[in-house]
N, C-alpha and C. Protein backbone atom coordinates (compact mmCIF):
# COMPACT_ATOMS: atom_id res chain seq x y z
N UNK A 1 0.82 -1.18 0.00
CA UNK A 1 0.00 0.00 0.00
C UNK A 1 0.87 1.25 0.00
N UNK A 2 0.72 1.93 -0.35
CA UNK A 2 1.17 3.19 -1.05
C UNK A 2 0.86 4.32 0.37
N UNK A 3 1.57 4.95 1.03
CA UNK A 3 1.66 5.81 1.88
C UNK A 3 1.30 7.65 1.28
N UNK A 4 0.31 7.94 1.69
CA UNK A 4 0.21 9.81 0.85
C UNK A 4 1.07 10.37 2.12
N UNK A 5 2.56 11.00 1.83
CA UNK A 5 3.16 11.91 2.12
C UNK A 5 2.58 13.54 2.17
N UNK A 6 2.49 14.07 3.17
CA UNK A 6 2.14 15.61 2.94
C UNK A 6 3.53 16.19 3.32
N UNK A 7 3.17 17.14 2.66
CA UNK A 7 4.37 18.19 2.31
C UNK A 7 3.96 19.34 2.20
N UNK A 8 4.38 20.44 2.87
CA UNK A 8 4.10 21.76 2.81
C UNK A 8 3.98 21.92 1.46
N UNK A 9 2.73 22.96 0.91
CA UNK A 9 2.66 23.06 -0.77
C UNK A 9 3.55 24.58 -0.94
N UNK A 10 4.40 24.49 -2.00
CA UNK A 10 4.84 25.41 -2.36
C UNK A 10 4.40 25.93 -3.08
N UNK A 11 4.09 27.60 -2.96
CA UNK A 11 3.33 28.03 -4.08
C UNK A 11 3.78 29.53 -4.89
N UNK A 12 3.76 29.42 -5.63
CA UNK A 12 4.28 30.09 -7.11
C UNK A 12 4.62 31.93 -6.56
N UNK A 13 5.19 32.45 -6.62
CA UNK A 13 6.15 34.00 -6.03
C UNK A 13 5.30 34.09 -6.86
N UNK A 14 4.71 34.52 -8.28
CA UNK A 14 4.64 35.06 -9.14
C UNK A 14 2.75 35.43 -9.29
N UNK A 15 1.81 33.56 -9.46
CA UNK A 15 0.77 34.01 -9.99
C UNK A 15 0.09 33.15 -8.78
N UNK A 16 1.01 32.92 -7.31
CA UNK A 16 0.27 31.68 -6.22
C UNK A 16 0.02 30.43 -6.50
N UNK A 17 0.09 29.80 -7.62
CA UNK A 17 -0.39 28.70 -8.37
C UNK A 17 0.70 27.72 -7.20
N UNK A 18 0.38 26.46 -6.95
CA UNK A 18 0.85 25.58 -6.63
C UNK A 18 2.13 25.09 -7.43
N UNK A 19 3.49 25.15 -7.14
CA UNK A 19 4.63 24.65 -7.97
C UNK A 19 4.98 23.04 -7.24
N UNK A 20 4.85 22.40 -8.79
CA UNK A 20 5.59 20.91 -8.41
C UNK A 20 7.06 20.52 -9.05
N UNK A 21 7.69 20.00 -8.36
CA UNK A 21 8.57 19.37 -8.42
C UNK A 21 9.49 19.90 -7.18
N UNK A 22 10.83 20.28 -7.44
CA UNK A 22 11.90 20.32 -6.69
C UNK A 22 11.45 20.77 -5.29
N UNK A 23 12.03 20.64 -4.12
CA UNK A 23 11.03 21.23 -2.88
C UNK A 23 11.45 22.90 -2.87
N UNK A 24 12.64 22.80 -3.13
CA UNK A 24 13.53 24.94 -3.32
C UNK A 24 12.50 25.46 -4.56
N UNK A 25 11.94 24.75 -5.80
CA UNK A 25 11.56 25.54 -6.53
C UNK A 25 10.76 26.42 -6.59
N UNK A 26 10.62 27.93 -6.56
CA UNK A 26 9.96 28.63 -6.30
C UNK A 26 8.72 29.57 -7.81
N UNK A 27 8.91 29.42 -8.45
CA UNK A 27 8.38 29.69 -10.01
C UNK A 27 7.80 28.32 -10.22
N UNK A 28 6.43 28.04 -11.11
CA UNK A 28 5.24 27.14 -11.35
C UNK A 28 6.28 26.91 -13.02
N UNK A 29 6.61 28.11 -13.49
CA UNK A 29 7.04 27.98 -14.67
C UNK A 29 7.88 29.24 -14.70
N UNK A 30 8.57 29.33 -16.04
CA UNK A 30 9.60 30.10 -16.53
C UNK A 30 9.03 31.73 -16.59
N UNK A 31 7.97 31.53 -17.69
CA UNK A 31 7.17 32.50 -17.41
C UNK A 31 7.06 33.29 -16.67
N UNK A 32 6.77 32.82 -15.68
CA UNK A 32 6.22 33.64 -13.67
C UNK A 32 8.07 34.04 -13.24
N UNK A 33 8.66 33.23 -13.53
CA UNK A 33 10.47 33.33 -12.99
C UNK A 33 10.81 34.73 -13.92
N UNK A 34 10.60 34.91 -14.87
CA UNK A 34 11.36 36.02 -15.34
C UNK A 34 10.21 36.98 -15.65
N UNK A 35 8.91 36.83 -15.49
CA UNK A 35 7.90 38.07 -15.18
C UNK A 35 7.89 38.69 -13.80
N UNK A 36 8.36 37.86 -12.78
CA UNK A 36 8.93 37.99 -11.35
C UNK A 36 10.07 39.26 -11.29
N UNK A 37 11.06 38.20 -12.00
CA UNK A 37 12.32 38.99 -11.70
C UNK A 37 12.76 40.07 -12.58
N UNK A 38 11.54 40.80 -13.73
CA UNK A 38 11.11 41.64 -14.65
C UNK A 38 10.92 42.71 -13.75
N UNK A 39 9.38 42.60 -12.96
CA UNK A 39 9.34 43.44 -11.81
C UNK A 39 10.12 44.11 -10.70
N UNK A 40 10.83 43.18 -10.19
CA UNK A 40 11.82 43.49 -9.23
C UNK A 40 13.12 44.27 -9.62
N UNK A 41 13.38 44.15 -10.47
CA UNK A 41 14.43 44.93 -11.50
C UNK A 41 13.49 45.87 -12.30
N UNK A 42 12.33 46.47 -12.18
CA UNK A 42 12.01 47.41 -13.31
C UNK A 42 12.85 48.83 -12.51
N UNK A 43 12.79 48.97 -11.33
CA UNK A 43 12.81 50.68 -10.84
C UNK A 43 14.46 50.30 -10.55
N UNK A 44 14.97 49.36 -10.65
CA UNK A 44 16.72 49.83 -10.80
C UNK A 44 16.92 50.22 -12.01
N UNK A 45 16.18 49.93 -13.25
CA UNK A 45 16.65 49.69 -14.57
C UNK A 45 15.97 51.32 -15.02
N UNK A 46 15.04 51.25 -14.03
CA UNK A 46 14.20 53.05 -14.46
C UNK A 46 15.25 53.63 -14.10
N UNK A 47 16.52 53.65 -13.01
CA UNK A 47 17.46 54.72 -12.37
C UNK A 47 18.46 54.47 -13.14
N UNK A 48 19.20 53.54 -13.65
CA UNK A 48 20.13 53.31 -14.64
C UNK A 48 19.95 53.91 -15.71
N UNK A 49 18.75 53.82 -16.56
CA UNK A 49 18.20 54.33 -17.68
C UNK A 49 17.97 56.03 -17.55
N UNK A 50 17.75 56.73 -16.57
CA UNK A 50 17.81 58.06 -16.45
C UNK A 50 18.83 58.75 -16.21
N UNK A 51 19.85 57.74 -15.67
CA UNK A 51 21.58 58.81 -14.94
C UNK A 51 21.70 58.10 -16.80
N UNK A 52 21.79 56.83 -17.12
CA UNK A 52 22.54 57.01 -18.63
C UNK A 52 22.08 58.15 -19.72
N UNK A 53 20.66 58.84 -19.43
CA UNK A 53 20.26 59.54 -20.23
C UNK A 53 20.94 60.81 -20.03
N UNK A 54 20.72 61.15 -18.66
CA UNK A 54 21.83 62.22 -18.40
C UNK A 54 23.17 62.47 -18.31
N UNK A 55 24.13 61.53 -18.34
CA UNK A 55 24.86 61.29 -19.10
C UNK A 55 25.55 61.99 -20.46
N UNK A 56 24.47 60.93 -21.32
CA UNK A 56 24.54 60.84 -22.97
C UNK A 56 24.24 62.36 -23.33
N UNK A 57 23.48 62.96 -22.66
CA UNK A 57 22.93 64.55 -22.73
C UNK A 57 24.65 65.21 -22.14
N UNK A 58 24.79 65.04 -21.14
CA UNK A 58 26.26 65.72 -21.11
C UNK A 58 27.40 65.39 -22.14
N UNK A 59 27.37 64.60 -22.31
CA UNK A 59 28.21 64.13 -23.40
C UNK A 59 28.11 64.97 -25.20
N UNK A 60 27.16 64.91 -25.01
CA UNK A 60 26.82 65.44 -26.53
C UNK A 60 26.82 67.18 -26.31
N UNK A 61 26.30 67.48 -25.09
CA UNK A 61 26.52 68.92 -25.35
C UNK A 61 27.54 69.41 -25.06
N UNK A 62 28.80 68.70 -24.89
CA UNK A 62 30.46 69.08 -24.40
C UNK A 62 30.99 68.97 -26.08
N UNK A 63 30.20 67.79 -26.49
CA UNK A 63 31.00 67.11 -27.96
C UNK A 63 30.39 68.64 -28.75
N UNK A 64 29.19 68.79 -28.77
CA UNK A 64 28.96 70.18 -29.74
C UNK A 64 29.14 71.15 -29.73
N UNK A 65 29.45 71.07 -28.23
CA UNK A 65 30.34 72.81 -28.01
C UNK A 65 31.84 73.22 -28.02
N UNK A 66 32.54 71.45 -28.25
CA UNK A 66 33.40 71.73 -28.34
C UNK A 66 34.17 71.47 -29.93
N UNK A 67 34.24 72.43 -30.59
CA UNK A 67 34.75 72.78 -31.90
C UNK A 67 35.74 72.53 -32.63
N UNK A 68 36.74 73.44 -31.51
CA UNK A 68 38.15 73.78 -31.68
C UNK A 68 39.16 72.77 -30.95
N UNK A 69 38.23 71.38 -30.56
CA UNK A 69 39.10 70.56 -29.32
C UNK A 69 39.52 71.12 -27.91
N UNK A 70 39.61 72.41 -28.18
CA UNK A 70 39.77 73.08 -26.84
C UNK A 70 38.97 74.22 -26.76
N UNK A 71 37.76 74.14 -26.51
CA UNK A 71 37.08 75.29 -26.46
C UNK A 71 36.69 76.02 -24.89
N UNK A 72 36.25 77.37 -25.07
CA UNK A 72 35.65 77.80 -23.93
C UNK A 72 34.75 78.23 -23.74
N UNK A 73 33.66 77.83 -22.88
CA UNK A 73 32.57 78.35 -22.64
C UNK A 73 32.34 78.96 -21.60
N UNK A 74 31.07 79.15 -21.30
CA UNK A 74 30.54 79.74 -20.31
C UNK A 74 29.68 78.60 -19.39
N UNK A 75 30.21 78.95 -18.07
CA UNK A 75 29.27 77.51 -17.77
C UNK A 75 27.55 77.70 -17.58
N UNK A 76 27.56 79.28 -17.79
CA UNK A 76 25.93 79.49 -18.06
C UNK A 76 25.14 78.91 -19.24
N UNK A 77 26.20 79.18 -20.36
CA UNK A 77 25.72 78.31 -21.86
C UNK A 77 25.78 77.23 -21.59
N UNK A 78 26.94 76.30 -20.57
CA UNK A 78 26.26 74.87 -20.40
C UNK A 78 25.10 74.78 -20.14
N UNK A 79 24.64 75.28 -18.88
CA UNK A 79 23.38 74.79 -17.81
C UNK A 79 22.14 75.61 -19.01
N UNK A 80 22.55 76.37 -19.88
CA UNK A 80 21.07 76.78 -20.55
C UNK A 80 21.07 75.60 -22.03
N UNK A 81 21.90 74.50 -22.40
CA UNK A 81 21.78 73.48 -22.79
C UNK A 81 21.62 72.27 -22.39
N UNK A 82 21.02 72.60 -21.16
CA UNK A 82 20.69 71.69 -20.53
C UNK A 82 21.85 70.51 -19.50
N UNK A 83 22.91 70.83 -19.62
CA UNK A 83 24.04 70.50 -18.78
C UNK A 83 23.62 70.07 -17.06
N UNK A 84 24.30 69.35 -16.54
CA UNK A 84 24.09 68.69 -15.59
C UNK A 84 25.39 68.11 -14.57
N UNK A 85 25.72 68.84 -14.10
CA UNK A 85 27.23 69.78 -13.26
C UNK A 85 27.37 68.33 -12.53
N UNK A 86 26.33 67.71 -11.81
CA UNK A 86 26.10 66.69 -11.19
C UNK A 86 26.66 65.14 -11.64
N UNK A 87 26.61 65.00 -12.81
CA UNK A 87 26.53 63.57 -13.45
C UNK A 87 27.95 63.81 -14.27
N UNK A 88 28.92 62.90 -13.65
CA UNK A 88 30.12 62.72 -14.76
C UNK A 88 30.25 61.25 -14.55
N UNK A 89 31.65 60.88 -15.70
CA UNK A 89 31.59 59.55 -15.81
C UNK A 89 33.08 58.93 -15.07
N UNK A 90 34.02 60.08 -14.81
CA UNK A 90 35.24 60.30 -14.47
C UNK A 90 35.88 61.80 -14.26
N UNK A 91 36.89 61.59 -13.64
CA UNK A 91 37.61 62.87 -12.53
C UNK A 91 39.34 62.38 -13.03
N UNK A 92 39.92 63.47 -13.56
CA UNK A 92 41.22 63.25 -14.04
C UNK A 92 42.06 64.65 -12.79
N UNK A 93 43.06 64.06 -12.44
CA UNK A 93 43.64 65.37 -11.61
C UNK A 93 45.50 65.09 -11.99
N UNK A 94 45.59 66.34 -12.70
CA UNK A 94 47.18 66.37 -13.26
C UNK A 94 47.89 66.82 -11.94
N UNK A 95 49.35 66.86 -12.48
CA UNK A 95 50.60 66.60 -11.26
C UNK A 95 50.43 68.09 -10.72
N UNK A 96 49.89 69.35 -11.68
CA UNK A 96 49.93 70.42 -11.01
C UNK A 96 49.09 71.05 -10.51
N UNK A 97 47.90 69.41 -10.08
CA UNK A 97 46.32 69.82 -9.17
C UNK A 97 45.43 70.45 -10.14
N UNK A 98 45.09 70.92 -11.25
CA UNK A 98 43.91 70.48 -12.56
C UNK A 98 42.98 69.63 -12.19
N UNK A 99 41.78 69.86 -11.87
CA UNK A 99 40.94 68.48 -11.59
C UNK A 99 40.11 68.77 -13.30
N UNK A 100 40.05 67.84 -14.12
CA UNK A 100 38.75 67.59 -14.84
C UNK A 100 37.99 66.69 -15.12
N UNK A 101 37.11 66.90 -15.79
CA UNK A 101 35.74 66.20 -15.09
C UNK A 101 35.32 66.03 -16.55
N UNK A 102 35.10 64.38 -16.48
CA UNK A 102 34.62 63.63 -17.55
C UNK A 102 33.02 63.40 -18.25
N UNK A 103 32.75 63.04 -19.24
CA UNK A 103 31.29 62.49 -19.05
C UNK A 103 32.11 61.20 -20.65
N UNK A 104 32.49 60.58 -20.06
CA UNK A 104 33.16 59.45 -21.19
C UNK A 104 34.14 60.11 -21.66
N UNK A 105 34.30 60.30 -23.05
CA UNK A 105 35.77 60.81 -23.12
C UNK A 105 35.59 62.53 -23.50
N UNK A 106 34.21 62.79 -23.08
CA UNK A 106 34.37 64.54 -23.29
C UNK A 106 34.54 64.72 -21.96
N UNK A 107 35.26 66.06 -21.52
CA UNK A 107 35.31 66.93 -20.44
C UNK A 107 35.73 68.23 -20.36
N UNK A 108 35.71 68.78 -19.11
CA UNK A 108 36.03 70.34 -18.49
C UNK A 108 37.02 70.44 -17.70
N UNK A 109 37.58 71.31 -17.60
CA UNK A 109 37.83 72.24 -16.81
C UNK A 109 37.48 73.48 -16.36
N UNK A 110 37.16 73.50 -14.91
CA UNK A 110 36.45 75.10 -14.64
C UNK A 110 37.23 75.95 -14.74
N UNK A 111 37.65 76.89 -14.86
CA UNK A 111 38.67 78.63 -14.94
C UNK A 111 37.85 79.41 -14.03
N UNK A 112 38.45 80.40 -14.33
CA UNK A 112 38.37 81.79 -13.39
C UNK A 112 36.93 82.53 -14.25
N UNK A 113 36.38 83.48 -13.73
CA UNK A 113 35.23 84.07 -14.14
C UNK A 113 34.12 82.82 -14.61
N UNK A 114 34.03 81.92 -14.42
CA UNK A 114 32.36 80.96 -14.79
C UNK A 114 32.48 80.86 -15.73
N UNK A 115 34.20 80.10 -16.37
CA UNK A 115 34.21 79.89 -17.56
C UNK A 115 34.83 78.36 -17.81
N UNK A 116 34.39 77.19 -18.65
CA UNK A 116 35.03 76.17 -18.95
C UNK A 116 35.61 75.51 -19.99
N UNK A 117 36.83 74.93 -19.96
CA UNK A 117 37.81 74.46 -21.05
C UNK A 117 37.08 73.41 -21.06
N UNK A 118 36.92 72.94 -22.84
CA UNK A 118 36.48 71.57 -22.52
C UNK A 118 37.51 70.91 -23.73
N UNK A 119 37.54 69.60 -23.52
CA UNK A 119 38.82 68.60 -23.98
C UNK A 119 37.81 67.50 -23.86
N UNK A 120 38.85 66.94 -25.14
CA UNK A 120 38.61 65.37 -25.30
C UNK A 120 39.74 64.41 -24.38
N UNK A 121 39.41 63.18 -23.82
CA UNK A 121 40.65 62.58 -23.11
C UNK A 121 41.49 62.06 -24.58
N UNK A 122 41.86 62.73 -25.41
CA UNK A 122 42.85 62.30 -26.15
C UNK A 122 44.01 63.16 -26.28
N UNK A 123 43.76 64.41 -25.05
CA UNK A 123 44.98 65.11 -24.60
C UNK A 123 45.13 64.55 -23.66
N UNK A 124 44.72 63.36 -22.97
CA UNK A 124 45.51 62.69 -21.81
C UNK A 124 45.67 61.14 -21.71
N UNK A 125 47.04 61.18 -22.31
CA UNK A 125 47.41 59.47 -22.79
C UNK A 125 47.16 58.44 -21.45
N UNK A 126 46.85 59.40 -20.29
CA UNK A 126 47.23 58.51 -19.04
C UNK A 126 45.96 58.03 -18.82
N UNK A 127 45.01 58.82 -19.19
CA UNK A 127 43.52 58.96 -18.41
C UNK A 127 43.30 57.57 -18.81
N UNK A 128 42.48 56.53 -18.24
CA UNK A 128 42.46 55.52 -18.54
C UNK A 128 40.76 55.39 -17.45
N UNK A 129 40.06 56.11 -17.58
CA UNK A 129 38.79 56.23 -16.10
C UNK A 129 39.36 56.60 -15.15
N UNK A 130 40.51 56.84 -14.78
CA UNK A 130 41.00 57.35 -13.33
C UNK A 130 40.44 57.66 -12.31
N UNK A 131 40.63 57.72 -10.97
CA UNK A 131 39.42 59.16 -10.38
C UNK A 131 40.69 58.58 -9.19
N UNK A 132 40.67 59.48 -8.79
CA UNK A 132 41.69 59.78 -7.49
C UNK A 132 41.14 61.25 -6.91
């Protein structure tokens, strides 16, 4: 005669459904496992997706303002293109204390009067992401 075992029922993270097989398995199916873990990762992937947007926005308005490879602006004409003082991608600091400030391989330097140099890191053979 055949004995009925009870066993705590495990039931599905996703849609409650009863899951069979393994006793750890927690997903009924694949489906529910990565519609699960879809959810739980949407609002990291919303904050990733908005600093990369801001970002890509700094990036492009350093790349278009900068012309001459070494140009100077105003850091008022940054922030009225929408610039974002906040979000870089890297921090380079030369031997004679220069800090500049990356967004990938465009960047600044601040000057005197609210004005900024901006450069590509291909005036700096060393820069490699640095940040010190």
């Amino acid at each position: 005669m055949k004995k009925n075992l009870t066993k705590a029922e495990t039931r599905c993270l996703c849609c409650d459904k009863i899951v069979i097989g393994r006793s750890d398995k927690k997903f009924c199916d694949d489906y529910c496992r990565s519609a699960f873990n879809n959810e739980l990762n949407a609002n990291n992937s919303t904050i990733i997706s908005e600093t990369n947007k801001i970002l890509k926005k700094n990036r492009t308005i350093l790349q278009n303002l900068n012309s001459t490879d070494k140009s100077k602006v105003s850091r008022k004409e940054l922030q009225e293109k929408g610039f974002n003082f906040g979000y870089f991608t890297g921090i380079f600091r030369t031997s004679k204390g220069s800090v500049y400030i990356f967004c990938y391989e465009m960047g600044y330097l601040s000057l005197s009067n609210d004005k900024v140099l901006l450069v590509s890191n291909t005036h700096f053979p060393r820069w490699k992401g640095q940040t010190s």
